[in-house]
C-alpha atoms as a PDB file:
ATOM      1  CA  UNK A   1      20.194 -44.367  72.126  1.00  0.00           C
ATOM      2  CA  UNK A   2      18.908 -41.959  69.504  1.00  0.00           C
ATOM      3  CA  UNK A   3      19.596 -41.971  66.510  1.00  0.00           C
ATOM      4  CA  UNK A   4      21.900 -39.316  65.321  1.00  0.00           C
ATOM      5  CA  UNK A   5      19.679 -36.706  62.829  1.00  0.00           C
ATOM      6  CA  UNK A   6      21.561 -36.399  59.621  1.00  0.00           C
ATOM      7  CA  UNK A   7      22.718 -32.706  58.675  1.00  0.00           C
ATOM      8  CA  UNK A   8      19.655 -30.820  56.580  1.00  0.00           C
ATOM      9  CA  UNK A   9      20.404 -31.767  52.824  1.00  0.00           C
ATOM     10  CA  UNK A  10      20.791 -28.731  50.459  1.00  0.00           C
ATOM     11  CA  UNK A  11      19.644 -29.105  47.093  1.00  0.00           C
ATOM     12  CA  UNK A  12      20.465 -26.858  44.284  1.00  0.00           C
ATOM     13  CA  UNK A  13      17.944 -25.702  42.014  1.00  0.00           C
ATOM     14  CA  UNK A  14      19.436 -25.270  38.464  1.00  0.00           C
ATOM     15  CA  UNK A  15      17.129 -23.400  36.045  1.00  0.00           C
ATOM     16  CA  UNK A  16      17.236 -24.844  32.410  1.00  0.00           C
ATOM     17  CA  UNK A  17      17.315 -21.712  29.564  1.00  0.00           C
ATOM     18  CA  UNK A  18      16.805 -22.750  26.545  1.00  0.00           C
ATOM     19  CA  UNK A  19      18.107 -20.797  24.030  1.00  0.00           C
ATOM     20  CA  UNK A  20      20.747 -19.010  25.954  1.00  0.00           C
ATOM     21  CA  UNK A  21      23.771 -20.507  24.681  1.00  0.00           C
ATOM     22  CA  UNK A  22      22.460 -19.401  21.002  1.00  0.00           C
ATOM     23  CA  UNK A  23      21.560 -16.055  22.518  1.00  0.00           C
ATOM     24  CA  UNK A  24      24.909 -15.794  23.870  1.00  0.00           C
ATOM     25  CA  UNK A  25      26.759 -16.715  20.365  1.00  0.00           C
ATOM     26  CA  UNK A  26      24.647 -13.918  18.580  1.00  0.00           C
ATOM     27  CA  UNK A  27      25.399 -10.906  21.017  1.00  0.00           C
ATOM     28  CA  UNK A  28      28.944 -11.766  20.526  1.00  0.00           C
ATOM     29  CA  UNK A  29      28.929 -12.043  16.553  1.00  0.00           C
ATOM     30  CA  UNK A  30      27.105  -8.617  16.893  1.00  0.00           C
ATOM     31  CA  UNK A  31      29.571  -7.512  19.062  1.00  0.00           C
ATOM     32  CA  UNK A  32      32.582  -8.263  17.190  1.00  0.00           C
ATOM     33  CA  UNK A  33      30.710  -7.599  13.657  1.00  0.00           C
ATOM     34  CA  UNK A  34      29.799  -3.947  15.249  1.00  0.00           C
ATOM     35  CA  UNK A  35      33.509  -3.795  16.458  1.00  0.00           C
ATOM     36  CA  UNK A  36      34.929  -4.251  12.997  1.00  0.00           C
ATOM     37  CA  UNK A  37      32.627  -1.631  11.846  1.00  0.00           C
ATOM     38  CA  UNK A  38      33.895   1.207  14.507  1.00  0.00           C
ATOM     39  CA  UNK A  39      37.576   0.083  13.661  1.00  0.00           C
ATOM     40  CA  UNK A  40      37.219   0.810  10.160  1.00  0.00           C
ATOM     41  CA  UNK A  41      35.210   4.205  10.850  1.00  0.00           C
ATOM     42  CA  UNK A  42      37.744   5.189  13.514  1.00  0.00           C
ATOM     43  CA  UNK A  43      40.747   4.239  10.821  1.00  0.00           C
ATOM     44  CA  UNK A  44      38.974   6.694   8.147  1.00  0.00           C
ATOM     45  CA  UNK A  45      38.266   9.375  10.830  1.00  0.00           C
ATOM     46  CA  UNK A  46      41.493   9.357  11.897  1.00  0.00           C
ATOM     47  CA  UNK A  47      42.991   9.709   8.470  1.00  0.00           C
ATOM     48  CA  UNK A  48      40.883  12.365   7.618  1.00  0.00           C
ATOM     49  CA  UNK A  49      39.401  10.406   4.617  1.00  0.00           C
ATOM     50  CA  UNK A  50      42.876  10.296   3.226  1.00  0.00           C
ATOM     51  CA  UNK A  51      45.204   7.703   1.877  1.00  0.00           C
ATOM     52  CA  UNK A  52      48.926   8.226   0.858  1.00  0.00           C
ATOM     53  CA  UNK A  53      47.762   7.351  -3.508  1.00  0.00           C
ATOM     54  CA  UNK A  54      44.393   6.398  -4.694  1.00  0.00           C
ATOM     55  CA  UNK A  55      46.141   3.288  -5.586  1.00  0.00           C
ATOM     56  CA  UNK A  56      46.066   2.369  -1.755  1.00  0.00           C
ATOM     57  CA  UNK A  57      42.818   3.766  -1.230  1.00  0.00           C
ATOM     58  CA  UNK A  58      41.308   1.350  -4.155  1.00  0.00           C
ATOM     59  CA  UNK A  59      43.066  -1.492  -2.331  1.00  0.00           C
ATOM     60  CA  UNK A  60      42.126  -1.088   0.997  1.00  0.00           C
ATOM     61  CA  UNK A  61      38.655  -0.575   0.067  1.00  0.00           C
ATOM     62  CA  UNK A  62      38.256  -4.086  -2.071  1.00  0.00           C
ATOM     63  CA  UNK A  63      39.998  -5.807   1.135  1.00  0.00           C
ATOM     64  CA  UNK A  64      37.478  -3.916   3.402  1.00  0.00           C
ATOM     65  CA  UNK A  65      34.343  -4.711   1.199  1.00  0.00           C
ATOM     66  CA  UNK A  66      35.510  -8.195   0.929  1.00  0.00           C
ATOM     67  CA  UNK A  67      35.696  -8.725   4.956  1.00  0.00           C
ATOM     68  CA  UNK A  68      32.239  -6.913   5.512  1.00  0.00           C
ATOM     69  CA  UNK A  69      30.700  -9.543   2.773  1.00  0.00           C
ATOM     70  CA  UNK A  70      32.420 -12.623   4.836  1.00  0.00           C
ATOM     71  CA  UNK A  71      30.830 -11.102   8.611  1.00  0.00           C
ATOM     72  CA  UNK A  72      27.658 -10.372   6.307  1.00  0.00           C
ATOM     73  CA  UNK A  73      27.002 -14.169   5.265  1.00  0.00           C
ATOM     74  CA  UNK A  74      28.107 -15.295   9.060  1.00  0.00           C
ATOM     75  CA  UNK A  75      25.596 -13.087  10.388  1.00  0.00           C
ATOM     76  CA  UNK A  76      23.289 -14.120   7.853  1.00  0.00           C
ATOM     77  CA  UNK A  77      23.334 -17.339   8.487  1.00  0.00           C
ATOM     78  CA  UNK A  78      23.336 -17.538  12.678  1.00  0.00           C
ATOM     79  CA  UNK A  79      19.560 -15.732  11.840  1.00  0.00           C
ATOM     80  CA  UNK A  80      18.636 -18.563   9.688  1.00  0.00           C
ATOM     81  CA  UNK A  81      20.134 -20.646  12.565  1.00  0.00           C
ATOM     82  CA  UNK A  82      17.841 -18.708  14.927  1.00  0.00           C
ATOM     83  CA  UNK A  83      14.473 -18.597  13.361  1.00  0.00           C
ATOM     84  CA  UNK A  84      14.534 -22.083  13.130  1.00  0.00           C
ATOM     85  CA  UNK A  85      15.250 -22.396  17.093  1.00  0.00           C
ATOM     86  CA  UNK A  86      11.776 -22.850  19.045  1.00  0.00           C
ATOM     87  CA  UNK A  87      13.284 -20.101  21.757  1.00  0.00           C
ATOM     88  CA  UNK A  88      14.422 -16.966  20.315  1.00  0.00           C
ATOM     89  CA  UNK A  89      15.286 -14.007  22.463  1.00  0.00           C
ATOM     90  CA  UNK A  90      13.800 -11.122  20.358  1.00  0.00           C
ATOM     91  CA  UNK A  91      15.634  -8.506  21.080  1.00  0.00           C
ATOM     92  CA  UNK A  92      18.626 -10.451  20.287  1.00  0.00           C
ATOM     93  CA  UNK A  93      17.097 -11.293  16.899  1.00  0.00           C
ATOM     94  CA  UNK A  94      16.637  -7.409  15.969  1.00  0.00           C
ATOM     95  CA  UNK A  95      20.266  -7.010  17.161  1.00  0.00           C
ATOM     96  CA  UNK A  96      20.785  -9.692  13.880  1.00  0.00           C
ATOM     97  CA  UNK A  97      18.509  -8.269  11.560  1.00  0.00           C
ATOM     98  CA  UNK A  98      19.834  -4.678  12.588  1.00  0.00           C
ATOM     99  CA  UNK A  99      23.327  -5.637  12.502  1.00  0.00           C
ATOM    100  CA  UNK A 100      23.001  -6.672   8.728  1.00  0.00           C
ATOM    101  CA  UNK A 101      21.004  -3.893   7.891  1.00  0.00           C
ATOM    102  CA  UNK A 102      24.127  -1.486   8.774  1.00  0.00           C
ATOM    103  CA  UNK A 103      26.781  -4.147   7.012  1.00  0.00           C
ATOM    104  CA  UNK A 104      24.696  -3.804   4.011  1.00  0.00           C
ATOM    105  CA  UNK A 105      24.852  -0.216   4.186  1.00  0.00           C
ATOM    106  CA  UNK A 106      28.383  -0.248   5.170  1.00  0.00           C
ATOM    107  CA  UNK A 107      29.275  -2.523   2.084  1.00  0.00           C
ATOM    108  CA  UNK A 108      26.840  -0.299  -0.493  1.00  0.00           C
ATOM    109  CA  UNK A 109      29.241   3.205   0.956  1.00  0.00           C
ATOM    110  CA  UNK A 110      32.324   1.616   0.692  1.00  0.00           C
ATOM    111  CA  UNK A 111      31.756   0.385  -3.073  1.00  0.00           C
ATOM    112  CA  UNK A 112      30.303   3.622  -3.682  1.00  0.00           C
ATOM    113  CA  UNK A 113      34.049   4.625  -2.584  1.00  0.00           C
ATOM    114  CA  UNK A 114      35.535   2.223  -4.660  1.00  0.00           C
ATOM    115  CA  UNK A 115      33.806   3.046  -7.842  1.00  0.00           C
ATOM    116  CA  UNK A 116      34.636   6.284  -7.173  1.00  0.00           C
ATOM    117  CA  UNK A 117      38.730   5.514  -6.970  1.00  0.00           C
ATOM    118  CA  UNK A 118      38.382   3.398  -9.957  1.00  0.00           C
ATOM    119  CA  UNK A 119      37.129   5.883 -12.050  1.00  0.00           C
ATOM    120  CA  UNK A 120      39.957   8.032 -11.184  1.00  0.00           C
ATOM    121  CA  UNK A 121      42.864   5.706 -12.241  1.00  0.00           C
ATOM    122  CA  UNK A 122      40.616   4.286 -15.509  1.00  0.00           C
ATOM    123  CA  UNK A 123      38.293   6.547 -16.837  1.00  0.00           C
ATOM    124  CA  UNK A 124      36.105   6.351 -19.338  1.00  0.00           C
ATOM    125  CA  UNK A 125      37.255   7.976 -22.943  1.00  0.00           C
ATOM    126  CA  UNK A 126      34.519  10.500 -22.779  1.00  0.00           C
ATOM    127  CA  UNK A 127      35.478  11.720 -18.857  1.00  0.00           C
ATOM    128  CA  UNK A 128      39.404  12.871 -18.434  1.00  0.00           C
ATOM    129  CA  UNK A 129      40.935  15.790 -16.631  1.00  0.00           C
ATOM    130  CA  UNK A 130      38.879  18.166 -14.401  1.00  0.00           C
ATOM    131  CA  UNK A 131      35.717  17.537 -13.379  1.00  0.00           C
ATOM    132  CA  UNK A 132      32.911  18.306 -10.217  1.00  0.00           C
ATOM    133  CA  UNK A 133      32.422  14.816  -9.267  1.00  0.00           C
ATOM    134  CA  UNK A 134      29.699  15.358  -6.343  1.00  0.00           C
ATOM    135  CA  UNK A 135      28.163  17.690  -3.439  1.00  0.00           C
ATOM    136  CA  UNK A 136      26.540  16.350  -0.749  1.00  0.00           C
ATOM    137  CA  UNK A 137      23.671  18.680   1.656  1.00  0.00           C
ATOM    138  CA  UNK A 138      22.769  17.464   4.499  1.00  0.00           C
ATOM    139  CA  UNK A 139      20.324  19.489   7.151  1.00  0.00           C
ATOM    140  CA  UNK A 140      22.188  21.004  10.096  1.00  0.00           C
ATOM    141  CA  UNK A 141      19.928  21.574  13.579  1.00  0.00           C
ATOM    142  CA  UNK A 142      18.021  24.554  12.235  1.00  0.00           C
ATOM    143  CA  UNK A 143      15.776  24.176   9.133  1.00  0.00           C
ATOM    144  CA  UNK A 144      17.901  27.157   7.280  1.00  0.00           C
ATOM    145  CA  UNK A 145      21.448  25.523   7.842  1.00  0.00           C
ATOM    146  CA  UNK A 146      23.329  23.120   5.916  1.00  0.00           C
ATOM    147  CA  UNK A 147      26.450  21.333   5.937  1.00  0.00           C
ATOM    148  CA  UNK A 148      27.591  21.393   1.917  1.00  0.00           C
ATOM    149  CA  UNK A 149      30.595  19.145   0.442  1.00  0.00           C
ATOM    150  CA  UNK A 150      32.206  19.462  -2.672  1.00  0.00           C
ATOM    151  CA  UNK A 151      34.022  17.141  -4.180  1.00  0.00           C
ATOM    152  CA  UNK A 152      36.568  18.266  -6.787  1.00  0.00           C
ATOM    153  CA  UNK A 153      38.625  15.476  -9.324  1.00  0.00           C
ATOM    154  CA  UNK A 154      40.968  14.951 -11.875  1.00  0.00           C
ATOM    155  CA  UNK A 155      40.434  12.019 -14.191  1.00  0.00           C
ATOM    156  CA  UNK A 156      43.472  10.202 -15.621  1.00  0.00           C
ATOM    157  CA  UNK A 157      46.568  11.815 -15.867  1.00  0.00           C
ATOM    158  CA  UNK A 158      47.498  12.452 -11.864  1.00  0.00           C
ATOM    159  CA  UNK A 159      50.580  12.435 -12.608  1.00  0.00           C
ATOM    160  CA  UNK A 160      51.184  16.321 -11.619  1.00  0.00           C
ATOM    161  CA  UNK A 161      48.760  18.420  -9.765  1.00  0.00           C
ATOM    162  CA  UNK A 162      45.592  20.513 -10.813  1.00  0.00           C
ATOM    163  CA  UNK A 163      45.016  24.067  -9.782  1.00  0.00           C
ATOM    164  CA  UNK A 164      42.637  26.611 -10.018  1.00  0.00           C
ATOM    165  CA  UNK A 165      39.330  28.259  -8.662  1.00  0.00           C
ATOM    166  CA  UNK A 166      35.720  26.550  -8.184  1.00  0.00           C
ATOM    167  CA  UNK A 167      32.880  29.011  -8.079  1.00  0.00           C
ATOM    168  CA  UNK A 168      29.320  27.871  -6.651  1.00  0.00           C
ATOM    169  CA  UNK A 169      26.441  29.979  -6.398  1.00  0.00           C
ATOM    170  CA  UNK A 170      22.655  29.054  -5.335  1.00  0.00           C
ATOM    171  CA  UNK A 171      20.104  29.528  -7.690  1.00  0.00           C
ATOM    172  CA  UNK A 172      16.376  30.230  -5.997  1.00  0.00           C
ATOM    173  CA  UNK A 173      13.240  32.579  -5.840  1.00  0.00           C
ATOM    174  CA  UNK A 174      12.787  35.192  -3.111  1.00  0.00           C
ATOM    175  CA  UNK A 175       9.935  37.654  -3.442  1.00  0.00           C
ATOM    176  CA  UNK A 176       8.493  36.202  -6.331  1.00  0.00           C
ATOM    177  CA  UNK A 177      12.299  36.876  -8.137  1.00  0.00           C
ATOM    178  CA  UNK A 178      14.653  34.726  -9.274  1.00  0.00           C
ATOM    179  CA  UNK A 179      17.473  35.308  -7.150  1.00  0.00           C
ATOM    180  CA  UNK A 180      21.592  34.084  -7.339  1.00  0.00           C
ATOM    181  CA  UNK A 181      22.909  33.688  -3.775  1.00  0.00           C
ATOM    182  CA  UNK A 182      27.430  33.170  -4.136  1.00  0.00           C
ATOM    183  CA  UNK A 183      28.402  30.271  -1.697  1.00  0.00           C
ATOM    184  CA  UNK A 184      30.391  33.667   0.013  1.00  0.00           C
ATOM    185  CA  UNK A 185      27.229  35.107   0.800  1.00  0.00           C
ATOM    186  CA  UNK A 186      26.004  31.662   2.838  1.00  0.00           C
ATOM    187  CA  UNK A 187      28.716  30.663   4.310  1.00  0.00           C
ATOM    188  CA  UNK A 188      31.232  31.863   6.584  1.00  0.00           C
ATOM    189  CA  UNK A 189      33.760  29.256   5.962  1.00  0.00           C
ATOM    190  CA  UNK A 190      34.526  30.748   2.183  1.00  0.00           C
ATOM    191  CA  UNK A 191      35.744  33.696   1.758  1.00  0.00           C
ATOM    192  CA  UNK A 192      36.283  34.623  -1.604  1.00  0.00           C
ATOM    193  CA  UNK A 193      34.055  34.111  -4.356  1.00  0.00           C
ATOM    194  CA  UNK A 194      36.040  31.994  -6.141  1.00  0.00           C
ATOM    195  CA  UNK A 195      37.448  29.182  -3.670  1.00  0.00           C
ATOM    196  CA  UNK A 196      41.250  28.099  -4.511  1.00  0.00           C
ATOM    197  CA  UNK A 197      42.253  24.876  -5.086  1.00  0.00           C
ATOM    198  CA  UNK A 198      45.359  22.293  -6.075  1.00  0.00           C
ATOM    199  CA  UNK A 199      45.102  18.466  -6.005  1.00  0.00           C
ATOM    200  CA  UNK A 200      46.196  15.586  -8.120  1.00  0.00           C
ATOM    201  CA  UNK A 201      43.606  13.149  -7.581  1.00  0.00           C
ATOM    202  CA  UNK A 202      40.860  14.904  -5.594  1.00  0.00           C
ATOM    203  CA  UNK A 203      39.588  17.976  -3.266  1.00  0.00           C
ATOM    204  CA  UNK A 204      36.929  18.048  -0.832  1.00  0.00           C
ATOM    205  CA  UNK A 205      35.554  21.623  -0.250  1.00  0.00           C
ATOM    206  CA  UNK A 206      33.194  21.579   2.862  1.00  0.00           C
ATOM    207  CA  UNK A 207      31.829  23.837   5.351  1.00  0.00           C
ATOM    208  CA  UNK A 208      28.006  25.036   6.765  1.00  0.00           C
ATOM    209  CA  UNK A 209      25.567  27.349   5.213  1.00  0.00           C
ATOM    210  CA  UNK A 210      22.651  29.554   5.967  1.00  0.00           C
ATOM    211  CA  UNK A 211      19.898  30.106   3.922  1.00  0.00           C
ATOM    212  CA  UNK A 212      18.358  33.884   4.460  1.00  0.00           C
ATOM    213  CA  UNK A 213      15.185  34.350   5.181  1.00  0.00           C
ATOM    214  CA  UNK A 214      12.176  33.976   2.867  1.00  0.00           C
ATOM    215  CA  UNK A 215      14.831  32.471   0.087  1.00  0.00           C
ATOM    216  CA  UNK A 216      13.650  29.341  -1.844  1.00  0.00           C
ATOM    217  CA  UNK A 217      16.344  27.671  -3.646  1.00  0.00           C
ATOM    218  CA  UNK A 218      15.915  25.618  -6.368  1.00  0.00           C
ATOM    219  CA  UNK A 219      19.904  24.583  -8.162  1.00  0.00           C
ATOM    220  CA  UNK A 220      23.179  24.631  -7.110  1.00  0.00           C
ATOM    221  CA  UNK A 221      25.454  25.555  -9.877  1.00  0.00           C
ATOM    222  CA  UNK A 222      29.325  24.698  -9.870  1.00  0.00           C
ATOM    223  CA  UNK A 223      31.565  25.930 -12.107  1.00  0.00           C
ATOM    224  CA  UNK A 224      35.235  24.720 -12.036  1.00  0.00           C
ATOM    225  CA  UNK A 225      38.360  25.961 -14.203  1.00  0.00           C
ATOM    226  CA  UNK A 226      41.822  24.897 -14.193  1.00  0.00           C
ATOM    227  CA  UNK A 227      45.067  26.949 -15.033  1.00  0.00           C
ATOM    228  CA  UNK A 228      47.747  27.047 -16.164  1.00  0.00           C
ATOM    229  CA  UNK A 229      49.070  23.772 -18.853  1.00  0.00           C
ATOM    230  CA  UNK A 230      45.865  22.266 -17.869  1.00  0.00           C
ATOM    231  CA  UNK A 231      43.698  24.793 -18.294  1.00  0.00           C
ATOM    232  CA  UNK A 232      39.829  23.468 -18.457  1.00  0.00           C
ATOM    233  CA  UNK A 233      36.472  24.507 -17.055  1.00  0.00           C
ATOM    234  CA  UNK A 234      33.682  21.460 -15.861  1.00  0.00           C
ATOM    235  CA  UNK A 235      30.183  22.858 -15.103  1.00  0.00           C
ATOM    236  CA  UNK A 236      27.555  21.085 -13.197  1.00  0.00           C
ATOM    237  CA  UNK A 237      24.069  21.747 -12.078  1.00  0.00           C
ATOM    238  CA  UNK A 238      22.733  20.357  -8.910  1.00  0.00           C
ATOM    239  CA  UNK A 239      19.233  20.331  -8.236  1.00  0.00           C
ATOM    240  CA  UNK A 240      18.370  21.106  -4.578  1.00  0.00           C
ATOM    241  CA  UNK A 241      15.389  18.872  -3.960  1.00  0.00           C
ATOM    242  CA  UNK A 242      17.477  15.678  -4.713  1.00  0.00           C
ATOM    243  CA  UNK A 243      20.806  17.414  -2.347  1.00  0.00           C
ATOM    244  CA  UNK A 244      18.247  17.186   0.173  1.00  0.00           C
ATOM    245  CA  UNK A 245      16.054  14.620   0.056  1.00  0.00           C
ATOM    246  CA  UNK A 246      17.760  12.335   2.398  1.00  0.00           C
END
């Protein structure tokens, strides 16, 4: 008799990847690193940039700057990790170097932020009550439009509220003449030349502008006053090159 032929035996190839488990561990140290960063920017967007007391805001932001550092030095360190690995997946190694690129940027805003609150609850002896802390341009989707924000605060004693009218007009050349341009005149968000406002620790004043035609400007000039039993006026000049350099 025959022999009986043996079923056909089915072998199963398994490919070795090296590098994939360390591939793997990076994409989802991005992931959650990127994750913490949308949280945070969600919780601020949500809030409208608003806490209940500076106090809180001061707080939050040390906390927050102290996380970012801790995800900063883990990232940091699965790169080392990486470039000393024979098999890198590239892509996933810009992921890594991008990734701490934006928590460094992330960390230099938010203690930007929280400079800015400290100075509010203890400032220096030669900076108290009213003052134009910053404005911000940046370029909307036509050369001649800008998004402006001005930020409005009051320097040690919060305990009651600040009132009064901010007035900011654009300083340029048009026609070979120096020309002054009121914020009214630019943008259709303001409508009075003197824009109202009432805050104990700080106002943001924001909105978009158009520049006319054939208008060059040069400064941005702020003046603030207060009324009323704390009754004060804070000047500043802004020049337009550095507003929008970035």
């Amino acid at each position: 008799m025959s022999e009986s032929r043996k079923p056909a035996e089915k072998y199963v190839v398994i490919r070795h990847r090296p590098g994939y488990r360390l591939r793997r561990t990076l994409i989802l140290l991005v992931f959650s690193i990127t994750a913490a960063v949308v949280g945070y920017a969600a919780g601020m967007a949500q809030g409208g940039f608003r806490f209940s007391t500076a106090e809180e805001s001061r707080d939050r932001l040390e906390e927050q700057v102290e996380q970012l550092r801790n995800q900063n030095r883990e990232a940091s360190q699965q790169l080392v990790n990486l470039e000393r690995g024979r098999t890198i997946d590239a892509e996933a190694l810009n992921q890594a170097r991008r990734t701490i690129v934006d928590l460094e940027t992330q960390i230099a805003s938010l203690k930007a932020d929280l400079t800015f609150y400290k100075n509010i609850m203890a400032p220096s002896e030669t900076s108290k009550g009213l003052q134009v802390d910053r404005l911000t341009m940046q370029q909307g989707r036509d050369d001649d439009t800008y998004g402006f924000k001005l930020v409005l605060t009051q320097i040690g004693d919060n305990k009651s509220y600040i009132s009064g009218v901010v007035a900011v007009n654009v300083i340029g050349m048009r026609n070979e003449e120096k020309e002054v341009i009121a914020l009214r005149d630019l943008s259709d968000d303001i409508d009075d030349l003197g824009v109202r406002f009432r805050y104990r620790y700080f106002q943001d004043i924001e909105g978009l502008l158009r520049l006319p035609d054939g208008f060059e400007p040069l400064e941005v000039q702020v003046v603030a006053r207060a009324e009323g039993n704390k009754s004060s006026q804070a000047e500043r000049t802004f020049d337009w090159d550095e507003l929008t350099e970035n």
